[in-house]
N, C-alpha and C. Protein backbone atom coordinates (compact mmCIF):
# COMPACT_ATOMS: atom_id res chain seq x y z
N UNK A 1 1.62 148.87 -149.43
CA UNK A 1 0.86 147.85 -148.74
C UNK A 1 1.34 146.48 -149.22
N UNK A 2 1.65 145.81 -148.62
CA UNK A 2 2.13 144.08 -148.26
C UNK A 2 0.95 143.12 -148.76
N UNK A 3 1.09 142.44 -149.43
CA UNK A 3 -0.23 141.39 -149.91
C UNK A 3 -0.63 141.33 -148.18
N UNK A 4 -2.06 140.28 -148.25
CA UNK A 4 -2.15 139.68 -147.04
C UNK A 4 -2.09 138.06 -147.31
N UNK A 5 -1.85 137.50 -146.13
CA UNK A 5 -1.37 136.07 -146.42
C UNK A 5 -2.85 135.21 -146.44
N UNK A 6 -2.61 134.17 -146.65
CA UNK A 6 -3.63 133.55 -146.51
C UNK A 6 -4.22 133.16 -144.89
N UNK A 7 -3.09 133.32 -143.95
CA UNK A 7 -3.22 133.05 -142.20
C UNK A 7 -4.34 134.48 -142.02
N UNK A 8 -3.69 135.58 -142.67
CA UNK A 8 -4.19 136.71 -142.10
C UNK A 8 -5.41 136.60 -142.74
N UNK A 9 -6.12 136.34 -144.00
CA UNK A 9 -7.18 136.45 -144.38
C UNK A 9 -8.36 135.40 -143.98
N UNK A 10 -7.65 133.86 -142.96
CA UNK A 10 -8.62 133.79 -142.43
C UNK A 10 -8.65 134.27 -141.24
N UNK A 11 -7.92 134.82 -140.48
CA UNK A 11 -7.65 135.81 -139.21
C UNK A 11 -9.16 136.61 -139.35
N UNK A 12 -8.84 137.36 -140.28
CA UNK A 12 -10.10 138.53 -140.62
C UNK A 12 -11.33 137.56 -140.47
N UNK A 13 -11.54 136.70 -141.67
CA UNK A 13 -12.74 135.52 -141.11
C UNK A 13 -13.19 135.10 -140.13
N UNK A 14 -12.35 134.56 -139.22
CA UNK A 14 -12.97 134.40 -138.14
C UNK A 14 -13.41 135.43 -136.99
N UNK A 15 -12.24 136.58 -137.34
CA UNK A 15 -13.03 137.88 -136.44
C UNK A 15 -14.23 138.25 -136.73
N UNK A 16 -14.52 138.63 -138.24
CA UNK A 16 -15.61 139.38 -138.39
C UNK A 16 -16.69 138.55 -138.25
N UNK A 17 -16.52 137.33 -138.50
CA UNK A 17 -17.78 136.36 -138.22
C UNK A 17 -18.06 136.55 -136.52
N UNK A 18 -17.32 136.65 -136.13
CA UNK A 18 -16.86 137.23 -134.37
C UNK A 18 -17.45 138.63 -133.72
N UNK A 19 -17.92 139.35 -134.87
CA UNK A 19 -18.07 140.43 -134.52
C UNK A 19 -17.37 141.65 -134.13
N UNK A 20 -16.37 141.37 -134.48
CA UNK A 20 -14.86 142.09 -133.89
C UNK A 20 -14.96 143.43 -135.21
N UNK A 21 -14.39 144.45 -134.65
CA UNK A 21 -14.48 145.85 -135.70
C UNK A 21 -13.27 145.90 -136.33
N UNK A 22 -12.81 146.48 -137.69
CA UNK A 22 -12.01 146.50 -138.52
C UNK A 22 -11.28 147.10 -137.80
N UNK A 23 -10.74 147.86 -136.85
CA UNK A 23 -10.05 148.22 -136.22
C UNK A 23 -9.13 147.59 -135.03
N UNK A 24 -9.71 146.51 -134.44
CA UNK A 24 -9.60 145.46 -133.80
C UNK A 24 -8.76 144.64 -134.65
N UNK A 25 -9.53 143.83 -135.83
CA UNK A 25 -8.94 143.07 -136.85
C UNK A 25 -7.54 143.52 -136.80
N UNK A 26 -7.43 144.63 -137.46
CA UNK A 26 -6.24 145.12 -138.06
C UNK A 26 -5.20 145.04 -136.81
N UNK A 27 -5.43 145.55 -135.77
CA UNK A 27 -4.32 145.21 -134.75
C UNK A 27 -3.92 144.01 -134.90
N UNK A 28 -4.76 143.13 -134.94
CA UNK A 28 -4.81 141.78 -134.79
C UNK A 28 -3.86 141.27 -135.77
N UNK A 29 -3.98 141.37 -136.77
CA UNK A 29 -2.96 140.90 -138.13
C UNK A 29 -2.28 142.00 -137.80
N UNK A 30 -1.49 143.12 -137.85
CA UNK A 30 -0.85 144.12 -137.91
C UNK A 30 -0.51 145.31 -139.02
N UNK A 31 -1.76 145.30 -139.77
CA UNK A 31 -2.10 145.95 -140.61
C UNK A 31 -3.08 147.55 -140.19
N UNK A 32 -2.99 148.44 -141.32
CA UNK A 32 -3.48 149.52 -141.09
C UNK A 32 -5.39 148.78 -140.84
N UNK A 33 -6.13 149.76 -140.19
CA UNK A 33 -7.41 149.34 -140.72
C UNK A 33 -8.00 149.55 -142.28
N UNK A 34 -7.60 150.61 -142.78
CA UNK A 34 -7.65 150.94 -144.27
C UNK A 34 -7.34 149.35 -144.95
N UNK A 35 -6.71 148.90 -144.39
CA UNK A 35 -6.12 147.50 -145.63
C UNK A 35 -7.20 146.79 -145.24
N UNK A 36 -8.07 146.57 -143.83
CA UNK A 36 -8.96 145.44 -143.79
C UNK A 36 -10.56 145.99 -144.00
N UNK A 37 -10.62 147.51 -144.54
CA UNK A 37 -11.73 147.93 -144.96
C UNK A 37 -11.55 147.65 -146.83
N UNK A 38 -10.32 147.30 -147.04
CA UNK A 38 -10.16 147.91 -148.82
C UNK A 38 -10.40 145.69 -148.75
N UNK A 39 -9.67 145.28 -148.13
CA UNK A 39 -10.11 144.04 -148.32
C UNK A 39 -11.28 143.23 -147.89
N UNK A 40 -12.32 144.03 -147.37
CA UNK A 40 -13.89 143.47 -146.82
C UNK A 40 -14.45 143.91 -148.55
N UNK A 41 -14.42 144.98 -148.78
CA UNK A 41 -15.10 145.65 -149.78
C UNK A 41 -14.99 144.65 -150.80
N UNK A 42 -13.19 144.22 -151.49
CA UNK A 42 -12.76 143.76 -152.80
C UNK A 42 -13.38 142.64 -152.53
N UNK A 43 -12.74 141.54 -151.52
CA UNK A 43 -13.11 140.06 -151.54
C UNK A 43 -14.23 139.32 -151.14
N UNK A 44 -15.51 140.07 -150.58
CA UNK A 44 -16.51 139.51 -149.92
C UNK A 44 -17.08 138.69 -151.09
N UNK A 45 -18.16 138.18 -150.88
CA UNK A 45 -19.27 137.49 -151.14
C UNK A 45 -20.40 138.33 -151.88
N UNK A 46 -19.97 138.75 -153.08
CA UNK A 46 -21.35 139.50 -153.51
C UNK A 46 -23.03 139.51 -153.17
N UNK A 47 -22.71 138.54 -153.34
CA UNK A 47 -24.27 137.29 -153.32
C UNK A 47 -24.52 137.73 -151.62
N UNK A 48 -24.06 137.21 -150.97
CA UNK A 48 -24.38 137.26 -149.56
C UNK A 48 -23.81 138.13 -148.47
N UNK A 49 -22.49 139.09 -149.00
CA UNK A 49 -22.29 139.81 -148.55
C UNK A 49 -21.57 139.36 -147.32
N UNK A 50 -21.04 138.05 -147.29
CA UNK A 50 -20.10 137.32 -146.31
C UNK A 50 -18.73 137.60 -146.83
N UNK A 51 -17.41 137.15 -145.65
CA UNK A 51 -16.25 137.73 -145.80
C UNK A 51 -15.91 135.95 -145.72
N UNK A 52 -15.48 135.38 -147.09
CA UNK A 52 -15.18 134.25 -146.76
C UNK A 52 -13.48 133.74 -147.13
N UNK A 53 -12.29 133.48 -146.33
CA UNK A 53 -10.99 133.62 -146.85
C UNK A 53 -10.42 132.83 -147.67
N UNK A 54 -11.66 131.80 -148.44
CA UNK A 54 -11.22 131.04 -149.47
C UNK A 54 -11.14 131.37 -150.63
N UNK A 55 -12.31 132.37 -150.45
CA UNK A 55 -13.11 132.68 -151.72
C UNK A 55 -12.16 134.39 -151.87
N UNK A 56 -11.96 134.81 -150.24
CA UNK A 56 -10.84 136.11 -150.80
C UNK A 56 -9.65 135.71 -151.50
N UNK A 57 -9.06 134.69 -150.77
CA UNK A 57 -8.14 133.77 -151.56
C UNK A 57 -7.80 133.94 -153.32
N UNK A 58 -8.80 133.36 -153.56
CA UNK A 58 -9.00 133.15 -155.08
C UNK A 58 -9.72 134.30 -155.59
N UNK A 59 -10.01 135.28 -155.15
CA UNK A 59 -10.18 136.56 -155.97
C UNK A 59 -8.62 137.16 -155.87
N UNK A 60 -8.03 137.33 -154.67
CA UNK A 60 -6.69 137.87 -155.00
C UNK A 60 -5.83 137.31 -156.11
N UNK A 61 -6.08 135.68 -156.15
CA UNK A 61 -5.23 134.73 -157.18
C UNK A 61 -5.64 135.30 -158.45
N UNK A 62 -6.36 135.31 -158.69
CA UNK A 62 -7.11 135.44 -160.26
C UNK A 62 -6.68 136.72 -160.75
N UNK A 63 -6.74 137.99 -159.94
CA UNK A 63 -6.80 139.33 -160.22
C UNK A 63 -5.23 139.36 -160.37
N UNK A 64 -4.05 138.57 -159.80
CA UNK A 64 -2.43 138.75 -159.70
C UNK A 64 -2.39 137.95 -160.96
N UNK A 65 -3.08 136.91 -161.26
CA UNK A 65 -2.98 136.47 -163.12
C UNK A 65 -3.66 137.25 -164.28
N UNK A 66 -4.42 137.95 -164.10
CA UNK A 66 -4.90 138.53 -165.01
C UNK A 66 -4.26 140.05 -164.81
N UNK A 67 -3.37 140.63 -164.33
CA UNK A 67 -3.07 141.75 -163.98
C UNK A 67 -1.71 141.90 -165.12
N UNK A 68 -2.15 142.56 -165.76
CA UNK A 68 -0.84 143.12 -166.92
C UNK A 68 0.51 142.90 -166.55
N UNK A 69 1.40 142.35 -167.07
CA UNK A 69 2.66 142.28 -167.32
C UNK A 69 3.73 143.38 -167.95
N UNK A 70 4.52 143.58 -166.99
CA UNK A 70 5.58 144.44 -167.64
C UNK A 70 5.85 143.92 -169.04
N UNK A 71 6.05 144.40 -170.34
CA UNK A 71 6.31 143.86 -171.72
C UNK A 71 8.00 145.07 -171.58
N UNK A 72 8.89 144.06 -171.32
CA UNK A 72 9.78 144.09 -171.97
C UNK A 72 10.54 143.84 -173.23
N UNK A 73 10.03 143.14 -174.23
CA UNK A 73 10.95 142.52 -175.26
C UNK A 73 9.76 143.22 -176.61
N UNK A 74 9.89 144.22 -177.20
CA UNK A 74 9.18 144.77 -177.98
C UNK A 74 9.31 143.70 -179.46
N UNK A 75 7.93 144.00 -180.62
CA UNK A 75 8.49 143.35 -181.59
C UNK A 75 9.75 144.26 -182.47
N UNK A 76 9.86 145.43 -182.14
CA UNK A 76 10.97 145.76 -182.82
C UNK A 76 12.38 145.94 -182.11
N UNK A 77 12.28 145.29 -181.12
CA UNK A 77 13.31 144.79 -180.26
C UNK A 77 13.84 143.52 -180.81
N UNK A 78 12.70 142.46 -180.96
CA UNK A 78 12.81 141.28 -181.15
C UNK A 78 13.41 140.97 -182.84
N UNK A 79 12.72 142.14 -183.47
CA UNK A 79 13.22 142.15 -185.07
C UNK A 79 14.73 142.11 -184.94
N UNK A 80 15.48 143.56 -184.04
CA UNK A 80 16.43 143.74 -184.39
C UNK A 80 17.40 143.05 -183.48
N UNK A 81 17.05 142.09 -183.11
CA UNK A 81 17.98 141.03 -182.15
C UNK A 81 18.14 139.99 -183.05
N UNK A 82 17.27 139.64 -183.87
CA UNK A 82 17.14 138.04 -185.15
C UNK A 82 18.11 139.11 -186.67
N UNK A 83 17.93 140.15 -186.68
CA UNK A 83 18.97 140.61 -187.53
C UNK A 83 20.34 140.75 -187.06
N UNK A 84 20.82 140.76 -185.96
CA UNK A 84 22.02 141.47 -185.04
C UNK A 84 22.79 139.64 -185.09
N UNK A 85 21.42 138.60 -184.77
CA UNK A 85 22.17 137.11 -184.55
C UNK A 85 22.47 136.49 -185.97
N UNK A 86 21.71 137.06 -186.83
CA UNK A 86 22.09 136.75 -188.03
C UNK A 86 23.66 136.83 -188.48
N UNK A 87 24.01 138.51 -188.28
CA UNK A 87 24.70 139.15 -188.69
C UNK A 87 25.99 138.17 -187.67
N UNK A 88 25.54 137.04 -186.92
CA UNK A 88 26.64 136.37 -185.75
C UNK A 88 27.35 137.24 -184.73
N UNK A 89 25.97 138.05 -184.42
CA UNK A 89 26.91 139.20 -182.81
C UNK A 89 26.79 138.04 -181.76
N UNK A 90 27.62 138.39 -180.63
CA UNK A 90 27.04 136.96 -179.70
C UNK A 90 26.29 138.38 -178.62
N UNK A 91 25.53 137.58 -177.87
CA UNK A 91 24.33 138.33 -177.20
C UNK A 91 25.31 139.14 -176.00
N UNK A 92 26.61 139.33 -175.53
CA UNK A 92 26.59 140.57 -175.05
C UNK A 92 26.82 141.94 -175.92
N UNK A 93 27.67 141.52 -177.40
CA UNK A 93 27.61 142.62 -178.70
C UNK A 93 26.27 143.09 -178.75
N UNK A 94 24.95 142.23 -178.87
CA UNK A 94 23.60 142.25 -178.89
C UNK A 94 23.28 143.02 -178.17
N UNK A 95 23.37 143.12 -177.23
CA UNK A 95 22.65 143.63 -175.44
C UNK A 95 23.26 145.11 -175.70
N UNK A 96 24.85 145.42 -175.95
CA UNK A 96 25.17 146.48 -176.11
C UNK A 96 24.87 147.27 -177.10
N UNK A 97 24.51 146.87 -178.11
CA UNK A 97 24.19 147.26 -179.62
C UNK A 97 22.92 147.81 -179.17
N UNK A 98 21.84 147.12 -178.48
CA UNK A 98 20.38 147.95 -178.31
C UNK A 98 20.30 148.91 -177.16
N UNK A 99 21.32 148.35 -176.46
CA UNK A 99 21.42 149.73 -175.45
C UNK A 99 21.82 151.11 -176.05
N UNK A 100 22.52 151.23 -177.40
CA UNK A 100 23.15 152.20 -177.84
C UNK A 100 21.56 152.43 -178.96
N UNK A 101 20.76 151.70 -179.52
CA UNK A 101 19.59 151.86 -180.05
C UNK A 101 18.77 153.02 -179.41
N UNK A 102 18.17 151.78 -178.35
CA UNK A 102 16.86 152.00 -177.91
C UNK A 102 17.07 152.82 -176.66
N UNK A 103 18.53 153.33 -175.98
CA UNK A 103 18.35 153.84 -174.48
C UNK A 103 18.71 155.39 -175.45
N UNK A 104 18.32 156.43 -174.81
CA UNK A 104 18.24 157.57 -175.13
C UNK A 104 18.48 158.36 -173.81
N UNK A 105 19.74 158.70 -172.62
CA UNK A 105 20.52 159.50 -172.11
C UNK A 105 20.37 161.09 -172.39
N UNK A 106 19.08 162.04 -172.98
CA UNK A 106 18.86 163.07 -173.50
C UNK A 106 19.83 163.96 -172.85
N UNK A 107 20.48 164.77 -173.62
CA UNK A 107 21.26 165.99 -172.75
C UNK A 107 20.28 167.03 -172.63
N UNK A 108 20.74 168.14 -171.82
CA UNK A 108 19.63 169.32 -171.86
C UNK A 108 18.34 169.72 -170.93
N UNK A 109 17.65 170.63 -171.20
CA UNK A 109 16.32 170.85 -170.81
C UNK A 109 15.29 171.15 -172.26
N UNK A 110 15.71 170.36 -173.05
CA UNK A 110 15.06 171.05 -174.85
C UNK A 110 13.72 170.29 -174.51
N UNK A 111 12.50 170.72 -173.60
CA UNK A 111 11.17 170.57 -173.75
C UNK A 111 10.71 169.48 -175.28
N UNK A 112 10.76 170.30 -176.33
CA UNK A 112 10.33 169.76 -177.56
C UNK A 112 10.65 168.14 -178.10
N UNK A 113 11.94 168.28 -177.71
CA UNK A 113 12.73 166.91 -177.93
C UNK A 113 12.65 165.93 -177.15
N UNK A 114 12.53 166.52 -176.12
CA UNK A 114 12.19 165.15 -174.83
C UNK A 114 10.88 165.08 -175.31
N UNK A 115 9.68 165.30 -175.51
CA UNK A 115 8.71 164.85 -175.74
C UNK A 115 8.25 163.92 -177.02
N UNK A 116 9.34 164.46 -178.17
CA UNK A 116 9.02 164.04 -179.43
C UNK A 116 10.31 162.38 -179.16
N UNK A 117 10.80 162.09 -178.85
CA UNK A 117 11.99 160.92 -177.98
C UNK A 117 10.71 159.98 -177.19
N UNK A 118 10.52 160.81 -176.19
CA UNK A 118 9.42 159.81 -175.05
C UNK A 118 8.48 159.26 -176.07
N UNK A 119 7.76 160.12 -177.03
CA UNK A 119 6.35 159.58 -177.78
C UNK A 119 7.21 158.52 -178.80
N UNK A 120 8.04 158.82 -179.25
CA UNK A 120 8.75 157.89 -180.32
C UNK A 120 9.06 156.27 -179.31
N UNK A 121 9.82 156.40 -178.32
CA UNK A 121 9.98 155.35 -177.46
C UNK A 121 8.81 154.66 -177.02
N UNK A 122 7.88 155.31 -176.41
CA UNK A 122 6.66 154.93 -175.98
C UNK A 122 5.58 154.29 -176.52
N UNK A 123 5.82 154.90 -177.71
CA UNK A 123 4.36 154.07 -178.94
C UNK A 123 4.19 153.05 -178.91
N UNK A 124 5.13 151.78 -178.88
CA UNK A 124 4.73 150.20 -178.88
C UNK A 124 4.52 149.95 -177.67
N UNK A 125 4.42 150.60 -176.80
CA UNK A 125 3.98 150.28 -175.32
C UNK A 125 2.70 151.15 -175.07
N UNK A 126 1.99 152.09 -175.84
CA UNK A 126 1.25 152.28 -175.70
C UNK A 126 -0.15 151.55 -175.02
N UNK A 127 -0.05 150.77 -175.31
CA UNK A 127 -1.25 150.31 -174.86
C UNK A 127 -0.81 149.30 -172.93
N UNK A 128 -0.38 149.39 -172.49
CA UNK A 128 0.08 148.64 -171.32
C UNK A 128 0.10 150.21 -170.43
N UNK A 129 0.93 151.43 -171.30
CA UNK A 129 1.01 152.69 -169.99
C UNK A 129 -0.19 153.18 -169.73
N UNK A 130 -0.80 154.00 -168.76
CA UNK A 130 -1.72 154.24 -168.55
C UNK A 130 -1.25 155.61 -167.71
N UNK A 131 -0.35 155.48 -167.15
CA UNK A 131 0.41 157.22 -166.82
C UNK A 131 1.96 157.49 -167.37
N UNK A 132 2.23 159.22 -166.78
CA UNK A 132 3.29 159.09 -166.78
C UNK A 132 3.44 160.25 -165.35
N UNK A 133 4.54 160.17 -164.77
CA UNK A 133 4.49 161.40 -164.01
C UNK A 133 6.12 161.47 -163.91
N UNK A 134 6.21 163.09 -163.99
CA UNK A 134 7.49 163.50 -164.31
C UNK A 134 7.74 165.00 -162.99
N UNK A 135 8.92 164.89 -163.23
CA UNK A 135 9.31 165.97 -162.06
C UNK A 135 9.06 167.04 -162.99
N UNK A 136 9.20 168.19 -161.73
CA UNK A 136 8.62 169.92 -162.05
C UNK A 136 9.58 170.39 -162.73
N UNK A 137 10.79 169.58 -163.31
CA UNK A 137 11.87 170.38 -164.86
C UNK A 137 11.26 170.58 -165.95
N UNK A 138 11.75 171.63 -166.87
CA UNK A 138 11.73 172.38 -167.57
C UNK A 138 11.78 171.26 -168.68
N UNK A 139 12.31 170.37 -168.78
CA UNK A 139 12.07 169.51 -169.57
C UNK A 139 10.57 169.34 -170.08
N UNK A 140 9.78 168.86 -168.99
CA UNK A 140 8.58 168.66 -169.22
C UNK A 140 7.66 169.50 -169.67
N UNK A 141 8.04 171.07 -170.24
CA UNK A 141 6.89 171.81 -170.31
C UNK A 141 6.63 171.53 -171.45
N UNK A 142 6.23 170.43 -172.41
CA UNK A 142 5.59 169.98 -173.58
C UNK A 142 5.24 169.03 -173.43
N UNK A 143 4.73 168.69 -171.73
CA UNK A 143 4.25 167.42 -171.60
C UNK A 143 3.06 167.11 -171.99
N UNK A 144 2.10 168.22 -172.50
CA UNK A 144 0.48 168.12 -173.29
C UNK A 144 1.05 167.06 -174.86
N UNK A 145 1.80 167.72 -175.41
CA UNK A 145 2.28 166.71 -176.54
C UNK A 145 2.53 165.10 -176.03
N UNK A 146 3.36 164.90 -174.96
CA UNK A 146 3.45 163.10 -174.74
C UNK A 146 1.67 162.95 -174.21
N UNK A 147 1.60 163.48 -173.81
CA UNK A 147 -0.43 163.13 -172.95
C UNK A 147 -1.03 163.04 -174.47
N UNK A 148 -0.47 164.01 -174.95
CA UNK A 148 -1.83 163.92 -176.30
C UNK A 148 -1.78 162.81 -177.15
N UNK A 149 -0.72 162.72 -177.77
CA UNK A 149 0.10 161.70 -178.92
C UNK A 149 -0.16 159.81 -178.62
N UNK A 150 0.73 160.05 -176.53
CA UNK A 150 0.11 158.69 -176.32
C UNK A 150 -1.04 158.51 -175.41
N UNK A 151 -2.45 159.31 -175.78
CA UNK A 151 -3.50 159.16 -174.94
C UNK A 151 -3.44 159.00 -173.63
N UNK A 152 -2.49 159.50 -173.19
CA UNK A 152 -2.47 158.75 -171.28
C UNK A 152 -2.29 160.33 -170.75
N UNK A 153 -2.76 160.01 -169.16
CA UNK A 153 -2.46 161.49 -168.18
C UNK A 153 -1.02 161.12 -167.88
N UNK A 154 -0.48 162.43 -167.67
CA UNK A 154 1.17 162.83 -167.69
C UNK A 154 0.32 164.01 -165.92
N UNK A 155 1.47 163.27 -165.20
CA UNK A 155 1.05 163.85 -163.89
C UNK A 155 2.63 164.80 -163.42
N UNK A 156 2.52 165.21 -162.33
CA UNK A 156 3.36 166.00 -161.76
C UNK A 156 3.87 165.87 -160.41
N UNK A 157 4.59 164.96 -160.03
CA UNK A 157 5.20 165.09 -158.62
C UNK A 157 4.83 166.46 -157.94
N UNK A 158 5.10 166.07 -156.08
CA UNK A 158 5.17 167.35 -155.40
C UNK A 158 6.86 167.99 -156.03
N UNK A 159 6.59 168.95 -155.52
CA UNK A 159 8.45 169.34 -155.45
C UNK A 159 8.87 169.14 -154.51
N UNK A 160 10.22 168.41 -155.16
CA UNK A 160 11.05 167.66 -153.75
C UNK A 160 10.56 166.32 -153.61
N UNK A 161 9.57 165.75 -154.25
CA UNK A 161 8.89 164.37 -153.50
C UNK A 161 8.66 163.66 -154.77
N UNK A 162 9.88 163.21 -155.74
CA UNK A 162 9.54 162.66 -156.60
C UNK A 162 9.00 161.00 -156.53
N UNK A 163 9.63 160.58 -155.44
CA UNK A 163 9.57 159.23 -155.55
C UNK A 163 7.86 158.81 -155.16
């Protein structure tokens, strides 16, 4: 699903003040109706239970700033980049040096090891993941160990339908 713009959210405003049905709406902007039932619900007017597109506006704004950030640059990323510049690598030696660190290419289907790798990798990010979901390989059958270790649900693709 596509943000909605600010045209389309007063679009919705003036329909529903209009009387017009979420189904209608949605033609109207060109959206599913599902998107203009999930956005009556999130952005209305608690208080009064009005659909107002200023005020949806600035609930979408607020919720896209306060919404977690990918954390790329770990502190033990960051440690071993101020030791690496010390040592005078210039930052593509750097870049390659932690790729040979921190990326882990596992060979195999060794269940045990992929799990005890993922939880080792995963720990300083612990707190930002909140899933994981992995395809139906043989790899994964010690996926209760990564669920357990880093508190999060470890899910399961269909087969065939990883993406």
């Amino acid at each position: 699903m596509k943000h909605l713009t600010v045209e389309q959210r007063y679009t919705i405003s003036v329909m529903k003040a209009s009387n017009y049905s979420q189904k209608e709406i949605a033609k109207a902007i060109g959206k599913n109706k599902s998107v203009i039932s999930i956005e009556l619900k999130r952005n209305c007017d608690k208080r009064s239970v009005e659909y107002r597109h200023d005020l949806a506006q600035r609930k979408y704004e607020t919720r896209m700033r306060e919404k977690p950030k990918k954390q790329y640059l770990t502190d033990e990323i960051k440690a071993e980049t101020e030791v690496l510049l010390k040592k005078d690598y210039s930052p593509k030696q750097i870049a390659g040096r932690l790729k040979k660190v921190w990326m882990v290419k596992l060979n195999g289907k060794n269940a045990p090891e992929l799990a005890q790798k993922t939880v080792e990798l995963l720990i300083p990010l612990k707190n930002i993941i909140h899933t994981i979901t992995g395809d139906n390989g043989n790899e994964f059958a010690d996926h209760q160990t990564i669920s357990k270790k880093l508190a999060i649900d470890f899910y399961f693709a269909r087969p065939y339908h990883s993406w």
